[in-house]
C-alpha atoms as a PDB file:
ATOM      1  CA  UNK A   1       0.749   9.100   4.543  1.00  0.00           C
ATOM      2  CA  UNK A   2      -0.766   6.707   6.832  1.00  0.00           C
ATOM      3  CA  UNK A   3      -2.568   6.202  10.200  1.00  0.00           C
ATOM      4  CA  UNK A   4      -3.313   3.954  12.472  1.00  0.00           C
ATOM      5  CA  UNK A   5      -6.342   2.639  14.490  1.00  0.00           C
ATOM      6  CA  UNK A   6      -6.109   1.964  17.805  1.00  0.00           C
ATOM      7  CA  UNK A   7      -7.816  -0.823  19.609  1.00  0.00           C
ATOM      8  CA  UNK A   8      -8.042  -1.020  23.540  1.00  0.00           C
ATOM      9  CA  UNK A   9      -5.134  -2.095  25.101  1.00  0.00           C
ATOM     10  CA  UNK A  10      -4.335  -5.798  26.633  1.00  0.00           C
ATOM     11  CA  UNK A  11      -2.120  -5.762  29.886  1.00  0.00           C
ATOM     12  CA  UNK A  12      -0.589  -9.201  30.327  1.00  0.00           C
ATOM     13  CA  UNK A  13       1.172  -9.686  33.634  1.00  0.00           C
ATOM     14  CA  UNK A  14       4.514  -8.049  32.560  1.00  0.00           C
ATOM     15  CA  UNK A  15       2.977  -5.347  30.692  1.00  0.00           C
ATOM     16  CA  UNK A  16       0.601  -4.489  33.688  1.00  0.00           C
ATOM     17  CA  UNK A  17       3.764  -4.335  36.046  1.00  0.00           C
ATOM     18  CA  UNK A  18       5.800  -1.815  33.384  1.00  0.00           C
ATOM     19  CA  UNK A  19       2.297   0.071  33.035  1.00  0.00           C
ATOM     20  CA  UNK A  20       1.996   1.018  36.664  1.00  0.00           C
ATOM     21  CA  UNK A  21       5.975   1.555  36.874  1.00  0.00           C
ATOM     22  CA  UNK A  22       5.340   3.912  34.294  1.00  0.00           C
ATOM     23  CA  UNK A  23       2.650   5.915  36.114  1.00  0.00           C
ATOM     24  CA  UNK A  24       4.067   5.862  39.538  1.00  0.00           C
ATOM     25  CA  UNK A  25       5.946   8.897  39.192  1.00  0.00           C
ATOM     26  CA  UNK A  26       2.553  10.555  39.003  1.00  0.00           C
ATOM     27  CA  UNK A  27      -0.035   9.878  41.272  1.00  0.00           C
ATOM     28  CA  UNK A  28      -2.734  11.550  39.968  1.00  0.00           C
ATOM     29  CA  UNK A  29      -1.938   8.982  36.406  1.00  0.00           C
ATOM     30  CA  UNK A  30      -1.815   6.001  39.072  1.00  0.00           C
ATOM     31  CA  UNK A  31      -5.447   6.686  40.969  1.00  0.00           C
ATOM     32  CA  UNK A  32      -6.599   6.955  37.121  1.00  0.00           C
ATOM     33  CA  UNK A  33      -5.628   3.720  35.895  1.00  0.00           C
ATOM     34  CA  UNK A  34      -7.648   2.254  38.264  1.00  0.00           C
ATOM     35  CA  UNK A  35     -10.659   4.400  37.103  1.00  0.00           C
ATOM     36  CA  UNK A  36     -10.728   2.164  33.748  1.00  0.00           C
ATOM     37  CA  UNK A  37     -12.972  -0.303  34.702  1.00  0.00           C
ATOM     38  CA  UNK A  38     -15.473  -2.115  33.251  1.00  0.00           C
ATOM     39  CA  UNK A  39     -18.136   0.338  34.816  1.00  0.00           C
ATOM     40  CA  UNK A  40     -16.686   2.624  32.357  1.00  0.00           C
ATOM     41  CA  UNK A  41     -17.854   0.628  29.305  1.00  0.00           C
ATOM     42  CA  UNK A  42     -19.192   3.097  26.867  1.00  0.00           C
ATOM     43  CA  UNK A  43     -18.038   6.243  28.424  1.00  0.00           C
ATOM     44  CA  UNK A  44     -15.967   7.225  25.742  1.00  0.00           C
ATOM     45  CA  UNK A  45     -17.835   6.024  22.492  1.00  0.00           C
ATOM     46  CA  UNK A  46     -18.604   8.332  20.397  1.00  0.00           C
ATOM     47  CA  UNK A  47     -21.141   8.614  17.304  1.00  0.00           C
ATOM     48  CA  UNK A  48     -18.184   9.665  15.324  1.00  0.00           C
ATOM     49  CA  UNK A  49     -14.552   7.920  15.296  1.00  0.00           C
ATOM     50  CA  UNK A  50     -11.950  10.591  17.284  1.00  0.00           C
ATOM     51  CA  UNK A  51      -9.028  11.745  14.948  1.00  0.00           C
ATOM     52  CA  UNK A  52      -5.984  12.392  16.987  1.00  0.00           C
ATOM     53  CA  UNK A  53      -3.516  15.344  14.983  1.00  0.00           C
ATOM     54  CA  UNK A  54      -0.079  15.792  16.318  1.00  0.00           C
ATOM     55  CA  UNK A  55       1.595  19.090  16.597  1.00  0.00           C
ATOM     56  CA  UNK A  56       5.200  20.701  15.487  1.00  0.00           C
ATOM     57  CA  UNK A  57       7.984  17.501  15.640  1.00  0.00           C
ATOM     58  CA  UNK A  58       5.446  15.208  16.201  1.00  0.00           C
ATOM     59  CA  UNK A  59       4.945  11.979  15.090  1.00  0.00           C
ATOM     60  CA  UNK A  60       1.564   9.116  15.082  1.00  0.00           C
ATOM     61  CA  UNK A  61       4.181   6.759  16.958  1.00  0.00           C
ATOM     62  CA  UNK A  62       8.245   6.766  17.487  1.00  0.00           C
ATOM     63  CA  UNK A  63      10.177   3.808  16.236  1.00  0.00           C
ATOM     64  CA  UNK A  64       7.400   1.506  16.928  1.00  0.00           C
ATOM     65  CA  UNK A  65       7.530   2.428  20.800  1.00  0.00           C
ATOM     66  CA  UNK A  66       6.559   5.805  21.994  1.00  0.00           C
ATOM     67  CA  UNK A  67       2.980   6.661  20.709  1.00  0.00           C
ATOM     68  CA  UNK A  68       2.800  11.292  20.742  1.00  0.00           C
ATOM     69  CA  UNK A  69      -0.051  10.607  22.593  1.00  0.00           C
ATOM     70  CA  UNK A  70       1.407   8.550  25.331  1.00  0.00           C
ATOM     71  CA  UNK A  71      -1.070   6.107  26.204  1.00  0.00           C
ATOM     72  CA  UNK A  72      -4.367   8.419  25.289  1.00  0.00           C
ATOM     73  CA  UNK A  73      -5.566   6.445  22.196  1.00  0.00           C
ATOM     74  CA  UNK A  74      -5.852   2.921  24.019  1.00  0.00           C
ATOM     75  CA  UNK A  75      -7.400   5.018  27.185  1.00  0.00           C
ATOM     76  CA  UNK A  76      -9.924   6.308  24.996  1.00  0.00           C
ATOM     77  CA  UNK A  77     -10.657   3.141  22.933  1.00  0.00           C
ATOM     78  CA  UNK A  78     -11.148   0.852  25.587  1.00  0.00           C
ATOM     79  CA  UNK A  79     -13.991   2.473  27.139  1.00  0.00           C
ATOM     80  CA  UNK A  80     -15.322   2.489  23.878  1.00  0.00           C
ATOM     81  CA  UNK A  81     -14.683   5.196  21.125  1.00  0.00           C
ATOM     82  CA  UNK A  82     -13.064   4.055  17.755  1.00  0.00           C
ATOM     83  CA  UNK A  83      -9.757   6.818  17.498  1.00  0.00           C
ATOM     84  CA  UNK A  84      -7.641   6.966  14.412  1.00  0.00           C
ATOM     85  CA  UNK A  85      -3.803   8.640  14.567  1.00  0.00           C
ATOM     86  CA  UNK A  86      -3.324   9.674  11.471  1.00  0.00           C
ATOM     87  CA  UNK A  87       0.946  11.669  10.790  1.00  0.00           C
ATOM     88  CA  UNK A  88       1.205  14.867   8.490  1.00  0.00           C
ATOM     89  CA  UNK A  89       4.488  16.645   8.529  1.00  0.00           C
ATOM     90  CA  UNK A  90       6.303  17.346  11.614  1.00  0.00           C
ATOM     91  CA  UNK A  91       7.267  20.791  10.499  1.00  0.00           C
ATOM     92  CA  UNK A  92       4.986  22.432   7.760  1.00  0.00           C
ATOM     93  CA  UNK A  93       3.154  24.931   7.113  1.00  0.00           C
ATOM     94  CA  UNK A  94      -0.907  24.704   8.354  1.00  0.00           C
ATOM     95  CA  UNK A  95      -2.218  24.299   4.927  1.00  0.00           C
ATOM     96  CA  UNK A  96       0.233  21.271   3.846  1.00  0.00           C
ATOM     97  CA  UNK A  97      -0.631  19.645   6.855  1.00  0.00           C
ATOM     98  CA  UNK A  98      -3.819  20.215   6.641  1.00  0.00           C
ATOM     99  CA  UNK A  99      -4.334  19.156   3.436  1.00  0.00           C
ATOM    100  CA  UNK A 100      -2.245  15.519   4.125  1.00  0.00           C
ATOM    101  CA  UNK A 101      -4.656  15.439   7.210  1.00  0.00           C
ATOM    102  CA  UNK A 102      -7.980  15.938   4.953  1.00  0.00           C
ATOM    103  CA  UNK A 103      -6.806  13.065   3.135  1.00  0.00           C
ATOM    104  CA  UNK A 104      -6.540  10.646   5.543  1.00  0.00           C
ATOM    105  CA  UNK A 105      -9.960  11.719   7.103  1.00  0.00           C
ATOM    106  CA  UNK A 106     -11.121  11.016   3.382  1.00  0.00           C
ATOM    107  CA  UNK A 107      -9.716   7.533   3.679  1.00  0.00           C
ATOM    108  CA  UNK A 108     -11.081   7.214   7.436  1.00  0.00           C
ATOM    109  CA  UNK A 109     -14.601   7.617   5.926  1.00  0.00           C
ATOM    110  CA  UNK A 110     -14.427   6.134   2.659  1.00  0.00           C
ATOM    111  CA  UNK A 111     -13.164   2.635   4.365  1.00  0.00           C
ATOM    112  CA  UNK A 112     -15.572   2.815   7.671  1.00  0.00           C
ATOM    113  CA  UNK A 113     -19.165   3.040   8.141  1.00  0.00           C
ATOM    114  CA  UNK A 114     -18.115   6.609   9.218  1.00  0.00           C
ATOM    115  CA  UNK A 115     -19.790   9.643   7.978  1.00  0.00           C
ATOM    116  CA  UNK A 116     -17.814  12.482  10.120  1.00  0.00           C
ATOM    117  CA  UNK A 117     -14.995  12.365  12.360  1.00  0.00           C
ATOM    118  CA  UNK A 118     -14.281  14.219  15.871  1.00  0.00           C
ATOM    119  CA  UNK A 119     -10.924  15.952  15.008  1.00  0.00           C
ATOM    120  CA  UNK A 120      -8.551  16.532  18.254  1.00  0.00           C
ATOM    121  CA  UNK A 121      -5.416  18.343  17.611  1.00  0.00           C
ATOM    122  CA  UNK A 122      -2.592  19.016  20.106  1.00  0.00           C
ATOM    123  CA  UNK A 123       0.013  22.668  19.793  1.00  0.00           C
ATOM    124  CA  UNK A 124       0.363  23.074  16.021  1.00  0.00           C
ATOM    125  CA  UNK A 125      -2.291  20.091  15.588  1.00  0.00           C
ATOM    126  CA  UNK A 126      -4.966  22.581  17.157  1.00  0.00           C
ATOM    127  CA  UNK A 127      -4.465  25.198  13.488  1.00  0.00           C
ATOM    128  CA  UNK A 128      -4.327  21.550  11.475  1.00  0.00           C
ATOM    129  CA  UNK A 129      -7.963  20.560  12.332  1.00  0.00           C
ATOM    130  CA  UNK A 130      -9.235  23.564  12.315  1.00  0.00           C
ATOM    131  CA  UNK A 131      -8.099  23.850   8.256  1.00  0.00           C
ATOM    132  CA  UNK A 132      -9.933  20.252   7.824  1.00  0.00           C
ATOM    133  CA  UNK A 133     -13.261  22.104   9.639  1.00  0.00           C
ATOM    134  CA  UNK A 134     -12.830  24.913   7.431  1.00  0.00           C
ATOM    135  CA  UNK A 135     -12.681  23.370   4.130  1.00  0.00           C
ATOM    136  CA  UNK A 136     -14.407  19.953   4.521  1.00  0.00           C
ATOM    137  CA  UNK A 137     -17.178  20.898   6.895  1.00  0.00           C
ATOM    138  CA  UNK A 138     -19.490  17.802   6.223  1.00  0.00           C
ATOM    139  CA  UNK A 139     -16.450  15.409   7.528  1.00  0.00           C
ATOM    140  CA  UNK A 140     -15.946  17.099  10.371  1.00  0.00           C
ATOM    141  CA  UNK A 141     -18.565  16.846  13.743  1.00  0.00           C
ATOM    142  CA  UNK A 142     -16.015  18.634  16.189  1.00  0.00           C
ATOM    143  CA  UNK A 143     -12.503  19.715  16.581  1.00  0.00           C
ATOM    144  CA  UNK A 144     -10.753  20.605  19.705  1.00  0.00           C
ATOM    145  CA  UNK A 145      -7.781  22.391  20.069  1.00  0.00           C
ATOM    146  CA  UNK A 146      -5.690  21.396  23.016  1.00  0.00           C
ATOM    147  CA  UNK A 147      -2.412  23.600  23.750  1.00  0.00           C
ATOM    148  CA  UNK A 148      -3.398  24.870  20.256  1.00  0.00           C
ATOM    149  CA  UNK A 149      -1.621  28.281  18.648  1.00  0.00           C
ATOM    150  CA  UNK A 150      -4.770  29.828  17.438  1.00  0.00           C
ATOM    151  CA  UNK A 151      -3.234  33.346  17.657  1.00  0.00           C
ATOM    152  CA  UNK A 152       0.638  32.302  17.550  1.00  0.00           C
ATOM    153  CA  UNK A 153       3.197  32.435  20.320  1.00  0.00           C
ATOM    154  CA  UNK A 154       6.316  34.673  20.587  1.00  0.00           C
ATOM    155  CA  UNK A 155       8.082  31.541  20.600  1.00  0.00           C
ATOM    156  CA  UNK A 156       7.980  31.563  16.793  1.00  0.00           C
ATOM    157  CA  UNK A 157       7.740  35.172  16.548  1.00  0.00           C
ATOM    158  CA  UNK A 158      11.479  34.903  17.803  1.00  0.00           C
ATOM    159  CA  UNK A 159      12.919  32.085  15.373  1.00  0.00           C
ATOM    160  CA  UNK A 160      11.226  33.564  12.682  1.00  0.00           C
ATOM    161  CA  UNK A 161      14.733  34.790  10.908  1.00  0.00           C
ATOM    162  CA  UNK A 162      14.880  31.295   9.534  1.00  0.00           C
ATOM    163  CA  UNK A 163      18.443  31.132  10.831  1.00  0.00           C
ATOM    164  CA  UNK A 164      18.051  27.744  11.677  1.00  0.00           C
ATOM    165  CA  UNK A 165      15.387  26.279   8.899  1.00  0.00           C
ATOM    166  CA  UNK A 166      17.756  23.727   7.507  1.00  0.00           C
ATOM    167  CA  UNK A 167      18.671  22.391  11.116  1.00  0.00           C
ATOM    168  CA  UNK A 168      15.187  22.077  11.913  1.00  0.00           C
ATOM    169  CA  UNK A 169      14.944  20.221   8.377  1.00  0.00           C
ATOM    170  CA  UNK A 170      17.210  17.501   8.764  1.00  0.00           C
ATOM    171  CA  UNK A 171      15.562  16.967  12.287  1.00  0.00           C
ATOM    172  CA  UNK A 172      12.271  17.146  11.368  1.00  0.00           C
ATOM    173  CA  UNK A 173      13.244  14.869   8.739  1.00  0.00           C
ATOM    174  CA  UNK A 174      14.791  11.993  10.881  1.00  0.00           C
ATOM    175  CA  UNK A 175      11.404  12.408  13.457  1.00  0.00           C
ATOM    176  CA  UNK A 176       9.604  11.721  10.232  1.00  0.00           C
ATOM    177  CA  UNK A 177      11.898   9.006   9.363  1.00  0.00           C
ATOM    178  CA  UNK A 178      11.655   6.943  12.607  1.00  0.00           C
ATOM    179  CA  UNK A 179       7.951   6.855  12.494  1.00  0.00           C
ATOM    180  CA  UNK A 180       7.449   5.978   8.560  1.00  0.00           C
ATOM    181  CA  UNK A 181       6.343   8.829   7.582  1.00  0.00           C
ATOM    182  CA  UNK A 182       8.420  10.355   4.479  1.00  0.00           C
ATOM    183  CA  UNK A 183       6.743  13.399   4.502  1.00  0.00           C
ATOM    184  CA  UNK A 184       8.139  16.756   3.477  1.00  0.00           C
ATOM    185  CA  UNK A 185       9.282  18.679   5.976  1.00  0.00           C
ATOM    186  CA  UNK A 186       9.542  22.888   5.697  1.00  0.00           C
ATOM    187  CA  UNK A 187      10.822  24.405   8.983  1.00  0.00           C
ATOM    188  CA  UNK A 188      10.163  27.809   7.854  1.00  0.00           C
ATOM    189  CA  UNK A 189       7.041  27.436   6.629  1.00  0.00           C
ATOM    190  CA  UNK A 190       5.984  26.078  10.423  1.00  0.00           C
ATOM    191  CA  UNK A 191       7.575  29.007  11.566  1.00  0.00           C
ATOM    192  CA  UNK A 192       5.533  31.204  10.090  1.00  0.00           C
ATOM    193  CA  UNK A 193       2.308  29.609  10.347  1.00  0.00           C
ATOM    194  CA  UNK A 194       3.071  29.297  14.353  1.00  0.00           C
ATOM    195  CA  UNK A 195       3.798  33.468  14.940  1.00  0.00           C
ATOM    196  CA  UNK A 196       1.120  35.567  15.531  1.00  0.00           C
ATOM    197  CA  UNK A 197       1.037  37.445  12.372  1.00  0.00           C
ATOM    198  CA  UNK A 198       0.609  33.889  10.368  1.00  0.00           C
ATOM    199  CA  UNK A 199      -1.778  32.964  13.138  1.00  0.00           C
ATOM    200  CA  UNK A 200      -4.010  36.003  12.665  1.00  0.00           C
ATOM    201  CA  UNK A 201      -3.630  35.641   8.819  1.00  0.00           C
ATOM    202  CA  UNK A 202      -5.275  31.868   8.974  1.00  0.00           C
ATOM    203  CA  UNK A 203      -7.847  33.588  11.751  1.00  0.00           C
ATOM    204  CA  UNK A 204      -9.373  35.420   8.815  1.00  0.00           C
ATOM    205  CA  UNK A 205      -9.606  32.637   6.608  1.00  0.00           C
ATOM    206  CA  UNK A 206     -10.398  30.202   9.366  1.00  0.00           C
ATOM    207  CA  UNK A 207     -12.629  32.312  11.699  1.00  0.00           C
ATOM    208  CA  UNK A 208     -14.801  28.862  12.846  1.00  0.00           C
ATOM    209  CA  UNK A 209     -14.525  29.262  16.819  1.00  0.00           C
ATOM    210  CA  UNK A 210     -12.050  31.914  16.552  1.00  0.00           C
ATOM    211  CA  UNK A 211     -12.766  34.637  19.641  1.00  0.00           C
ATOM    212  CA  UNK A 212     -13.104  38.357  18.370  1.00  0.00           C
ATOM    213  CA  UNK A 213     -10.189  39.095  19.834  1.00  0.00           C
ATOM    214  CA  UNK A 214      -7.211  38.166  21.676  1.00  0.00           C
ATOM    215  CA  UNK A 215      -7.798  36.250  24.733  1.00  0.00           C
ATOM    216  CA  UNK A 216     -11.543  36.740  24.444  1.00  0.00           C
ATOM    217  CA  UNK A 217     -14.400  34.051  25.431  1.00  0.00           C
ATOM    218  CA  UNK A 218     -16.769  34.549  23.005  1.00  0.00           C
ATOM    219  CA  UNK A 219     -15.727  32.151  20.197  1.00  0.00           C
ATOM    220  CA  UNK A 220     -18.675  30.115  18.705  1.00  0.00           C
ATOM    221  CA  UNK A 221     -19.146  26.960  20.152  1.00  0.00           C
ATOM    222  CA  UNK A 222     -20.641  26.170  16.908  1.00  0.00           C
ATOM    223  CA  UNK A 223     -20.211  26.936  13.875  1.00  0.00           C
ATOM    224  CA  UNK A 224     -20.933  25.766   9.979  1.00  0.00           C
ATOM    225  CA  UNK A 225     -22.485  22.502  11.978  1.00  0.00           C
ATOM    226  CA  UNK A 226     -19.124  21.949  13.745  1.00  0.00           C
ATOM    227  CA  UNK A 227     -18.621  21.832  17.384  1.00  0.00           C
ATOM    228  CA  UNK A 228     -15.451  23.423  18.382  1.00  0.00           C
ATOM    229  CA  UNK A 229     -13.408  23.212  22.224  1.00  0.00           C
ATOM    230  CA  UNK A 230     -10.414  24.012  23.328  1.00  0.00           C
ATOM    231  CA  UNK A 231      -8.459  23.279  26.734  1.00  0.00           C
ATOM    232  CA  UNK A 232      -4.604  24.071  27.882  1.00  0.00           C
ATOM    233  CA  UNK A 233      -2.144  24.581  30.525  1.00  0.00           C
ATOM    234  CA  UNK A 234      -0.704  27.935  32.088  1.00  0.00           C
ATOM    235  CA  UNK A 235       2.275  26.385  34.128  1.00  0.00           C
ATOM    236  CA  UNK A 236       5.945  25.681  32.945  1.00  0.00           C
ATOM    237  CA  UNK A 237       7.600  23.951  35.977  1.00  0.00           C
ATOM    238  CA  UNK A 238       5.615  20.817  37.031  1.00  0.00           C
ATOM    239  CA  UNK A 239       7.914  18.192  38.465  1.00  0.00           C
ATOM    240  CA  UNK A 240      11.705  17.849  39.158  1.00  0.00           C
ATOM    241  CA  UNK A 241      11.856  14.271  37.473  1.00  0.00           C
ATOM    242  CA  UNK A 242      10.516  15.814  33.975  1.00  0.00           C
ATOM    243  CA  UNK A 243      13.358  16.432  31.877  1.00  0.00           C
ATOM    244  CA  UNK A 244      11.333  18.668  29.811  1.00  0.00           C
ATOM    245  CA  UNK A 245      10.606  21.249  32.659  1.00  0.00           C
ATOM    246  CA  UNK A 246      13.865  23.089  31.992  1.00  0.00           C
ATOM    247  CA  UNK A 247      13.676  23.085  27.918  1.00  0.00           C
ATOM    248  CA  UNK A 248      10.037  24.739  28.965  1.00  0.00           C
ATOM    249  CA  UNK A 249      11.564  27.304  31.186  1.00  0.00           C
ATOM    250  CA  UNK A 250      14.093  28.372  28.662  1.00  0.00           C
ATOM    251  CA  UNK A 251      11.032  28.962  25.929  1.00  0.00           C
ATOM    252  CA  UNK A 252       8.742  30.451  28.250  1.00  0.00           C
ATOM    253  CA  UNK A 253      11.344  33.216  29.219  1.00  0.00           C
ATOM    254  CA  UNK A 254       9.841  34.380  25.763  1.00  0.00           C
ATOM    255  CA  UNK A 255       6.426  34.772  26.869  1.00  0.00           C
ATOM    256  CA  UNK A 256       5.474  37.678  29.212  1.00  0.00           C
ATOM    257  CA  UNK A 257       2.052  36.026  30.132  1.00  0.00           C
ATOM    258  CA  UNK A 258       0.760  32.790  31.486  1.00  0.00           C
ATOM    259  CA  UNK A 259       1.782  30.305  29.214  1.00  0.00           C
ATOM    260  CA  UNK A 260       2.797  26.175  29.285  1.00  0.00           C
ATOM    261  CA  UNK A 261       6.547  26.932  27.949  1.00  0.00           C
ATOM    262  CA  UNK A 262       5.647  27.572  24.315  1.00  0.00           C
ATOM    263  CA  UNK A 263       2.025  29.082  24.180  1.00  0.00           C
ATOM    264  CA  UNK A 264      -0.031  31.868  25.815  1.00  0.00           C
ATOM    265  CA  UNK A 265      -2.682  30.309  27.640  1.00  0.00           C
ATOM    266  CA  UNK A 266      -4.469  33.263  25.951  1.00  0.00           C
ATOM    267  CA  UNK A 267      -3.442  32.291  22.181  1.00  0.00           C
ATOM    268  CA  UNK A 268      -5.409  28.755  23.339  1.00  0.00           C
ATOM    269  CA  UNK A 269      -9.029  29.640  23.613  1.00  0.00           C
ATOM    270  CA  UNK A 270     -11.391  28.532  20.565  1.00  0.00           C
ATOM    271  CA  UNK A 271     -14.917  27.415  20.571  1.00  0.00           C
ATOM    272  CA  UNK A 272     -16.172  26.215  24.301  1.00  0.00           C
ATOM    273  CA  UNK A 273     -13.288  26.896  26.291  1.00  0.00           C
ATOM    274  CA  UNK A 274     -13.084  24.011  28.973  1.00  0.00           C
ATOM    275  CA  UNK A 275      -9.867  25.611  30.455  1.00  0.00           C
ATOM    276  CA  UNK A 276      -6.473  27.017  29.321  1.00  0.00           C
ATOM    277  CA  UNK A 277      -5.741  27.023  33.974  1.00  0.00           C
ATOM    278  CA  UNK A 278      -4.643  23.388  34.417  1.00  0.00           C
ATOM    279  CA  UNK A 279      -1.350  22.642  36.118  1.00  0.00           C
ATOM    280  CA  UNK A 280      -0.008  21.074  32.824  1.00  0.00           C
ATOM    281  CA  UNK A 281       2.983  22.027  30.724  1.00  0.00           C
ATOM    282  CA  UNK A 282       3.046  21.740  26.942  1.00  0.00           C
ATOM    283  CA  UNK A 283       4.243  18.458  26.495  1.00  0.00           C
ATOM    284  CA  UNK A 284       2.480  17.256  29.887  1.00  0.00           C
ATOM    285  CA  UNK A 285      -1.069  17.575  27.793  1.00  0.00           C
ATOM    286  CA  UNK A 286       0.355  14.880  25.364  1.00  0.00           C
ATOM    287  CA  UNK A 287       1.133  13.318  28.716  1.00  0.00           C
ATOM    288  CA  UNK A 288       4.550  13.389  28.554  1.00  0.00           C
ATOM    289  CA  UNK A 289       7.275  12.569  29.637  1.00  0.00           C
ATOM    290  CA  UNK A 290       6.209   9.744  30.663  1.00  0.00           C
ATOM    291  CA  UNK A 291       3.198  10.549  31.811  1.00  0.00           C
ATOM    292  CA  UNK A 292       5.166  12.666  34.673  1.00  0.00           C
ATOM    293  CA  UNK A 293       3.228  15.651  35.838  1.00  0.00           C
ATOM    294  CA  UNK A 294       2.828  17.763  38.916  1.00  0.00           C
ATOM    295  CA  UNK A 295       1.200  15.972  42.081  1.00  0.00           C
ATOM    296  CA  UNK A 296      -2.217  18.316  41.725  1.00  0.00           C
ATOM    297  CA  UNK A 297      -2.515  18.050  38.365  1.00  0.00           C
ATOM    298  CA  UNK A 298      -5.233  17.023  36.483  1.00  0.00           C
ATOM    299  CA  UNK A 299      -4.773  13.759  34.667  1.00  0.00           C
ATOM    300  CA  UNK A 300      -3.326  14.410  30.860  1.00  0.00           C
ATOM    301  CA  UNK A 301      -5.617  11.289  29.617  1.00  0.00           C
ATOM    302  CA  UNK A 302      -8.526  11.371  31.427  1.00  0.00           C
ATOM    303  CA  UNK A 303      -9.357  14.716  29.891  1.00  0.00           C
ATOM    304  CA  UNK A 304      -9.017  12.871  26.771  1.00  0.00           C
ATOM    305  CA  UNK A 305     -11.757  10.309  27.822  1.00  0.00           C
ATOM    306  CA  UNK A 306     -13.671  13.223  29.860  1.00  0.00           C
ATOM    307  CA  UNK A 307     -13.698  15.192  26.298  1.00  0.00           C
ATOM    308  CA  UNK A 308     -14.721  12.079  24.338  1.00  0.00           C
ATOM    309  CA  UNK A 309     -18.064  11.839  27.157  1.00  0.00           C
ATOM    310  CA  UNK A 310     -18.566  15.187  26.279  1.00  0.00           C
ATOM    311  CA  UNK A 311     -18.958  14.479  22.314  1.00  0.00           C
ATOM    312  CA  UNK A 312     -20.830  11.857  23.798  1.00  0.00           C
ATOM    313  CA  UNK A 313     -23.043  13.403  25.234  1.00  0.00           C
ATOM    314  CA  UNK A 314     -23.357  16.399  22.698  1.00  0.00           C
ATOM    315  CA  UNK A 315     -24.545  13.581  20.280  1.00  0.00           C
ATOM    316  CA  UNK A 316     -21.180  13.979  18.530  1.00  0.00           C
END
């Protein structure tokens, strides 16, 4: 298991040109880039290095190339914070990944001058850091669950039959593969941590933030010393140009509520809820692909760096 550290980026001439071809197809992403300034210095620095956890099929960077969160970790560390991306299994159950996670924040803090670490986890990422929370407390200032399956989604309820396990094995396997990771991978065991009666089973053991019931607000925004937030999307369909949008549509026919194509908006909420409204899909709060989102929407990464201000300012 490794991860990496991410240092703020450096945009030669050619790299500056493919940067803002990149985020042209969004405006909101191109009035942002701009935004990163030197007046920003600081904004994002944090007390505590930010700890970056990947979701189901995810990865800490694909073939060298494609980081899972596209262009968030350089965002956040040039204005300042020290982030870490660490990889735990694409597809595995809560407790395996959240045990290869814990070790890696053990290795964060054992080899920096760090004595805690924000955790930020995206989909099944969100479950991930809250095991970490739960049983290594003293590591752990915050974790925030973005797109995060806190009380499942009926998007695993309905693979559950494990049908297609050893599929989702050898694919899992090769996502692993292509970003170093050689990892076990256990497409079942995903499964079930992802549906809602898994969900509600790790609830019980992992109640830190946890609402009292479905869809409530009344989660503790603290709890065992640890801050805990959450924000999401509640929209499927965001641009024509996002090749995602229709694999979204397909898995949100399985979801009779608001939902970003693979989660309730509901099944979001932990801790301080900033908001499970914005006008992102699942994948667009990873901002991808490509950084492509809808025209109104609020900019993927700069509620990375407006999250990081807020530890900031929490004294986190």
């Amino acid at each position: 298991m490794t991860f990496r550290k991410h240092t703020a980026p450096v945009l030669t001439g050619t790299a500056l040109a493919l940067t803002l071809g990149a985020h042209s197809a969004s405006a909101g992403l191109l009035d942002s880039l701009f935004s990163w300034g030197n007046d920003d210095q600081g904004y994002t620095e944090t007390q505590h290095p930010i700890v970056l956890v990947h979701g189901l099929s995810g990865f800490d960077n694909l073939f060298g190339i494609v980081d899972y969160f596209n262009g968030i970790p350089g965002a956040l560390a040039e204005d300042g914070a020290e982030v870490y991306v660490p990889q735990v299994s694409a597809a595995n159950s809560t407790a395996v990944r959240g045990e290869q996670l814990l070790a890696q924040v053990q290795e964060i803090v054992a080899t920096t001058d760090a004595e805690k670490v924000n955790l930020i986890g995206h989909s099944h990422g969100g479950p991930t850091v809250r095991y970490v929370a739960g049983v290594a407390p003293d590591l752990v200032a915050s974790a925030t669950s973005v797109s995060g399956v806190n009380w499942g989604t009926p998007v695993a309820d309905a693979t559950a039959s494990g049908e297609l396990d050893g599929l989702g094995d050898i694919v899992f396997s090769i996502v692993d593969g292509a970003s170093g990771g050689g990892l076990p991978q256990d497409t079942g065991a995903a499964i079930q941590s992802l549906s809602t009666q898994g969900s509600i089973a790790f609830n019980q053991d992992f109640p830190g933030g946890v609402p009292s019931e479905y869809c409530g607000n009344d989660g503790a925004a603290e709890a065992n010393g640890i801050r805990y937030y959450s924000w999401g999307g509640d929209v499927v369909k965001t641009n024509l140009l996002d090749a995602s949008d229709p694999l979204l549509a397909a898995t949100g026919t399985l979801i009779d509520e608001p939902n970003d194509g693979l989660v309730p908006a509901c099944s979001m909420k932990l801790g301080k809820v900033i908001s499970v409204g914005y006008e992102l899909n699942h994948l667009d709060t990873v901002n991808h692909l490509f950084g492509i989102t809808s025209r109104h929407a609020a900019d993927p990464v700069e509620l990375y760096r407006q999250q990081a201000n807020r530890l900031q300012q929490a004294g986190l």
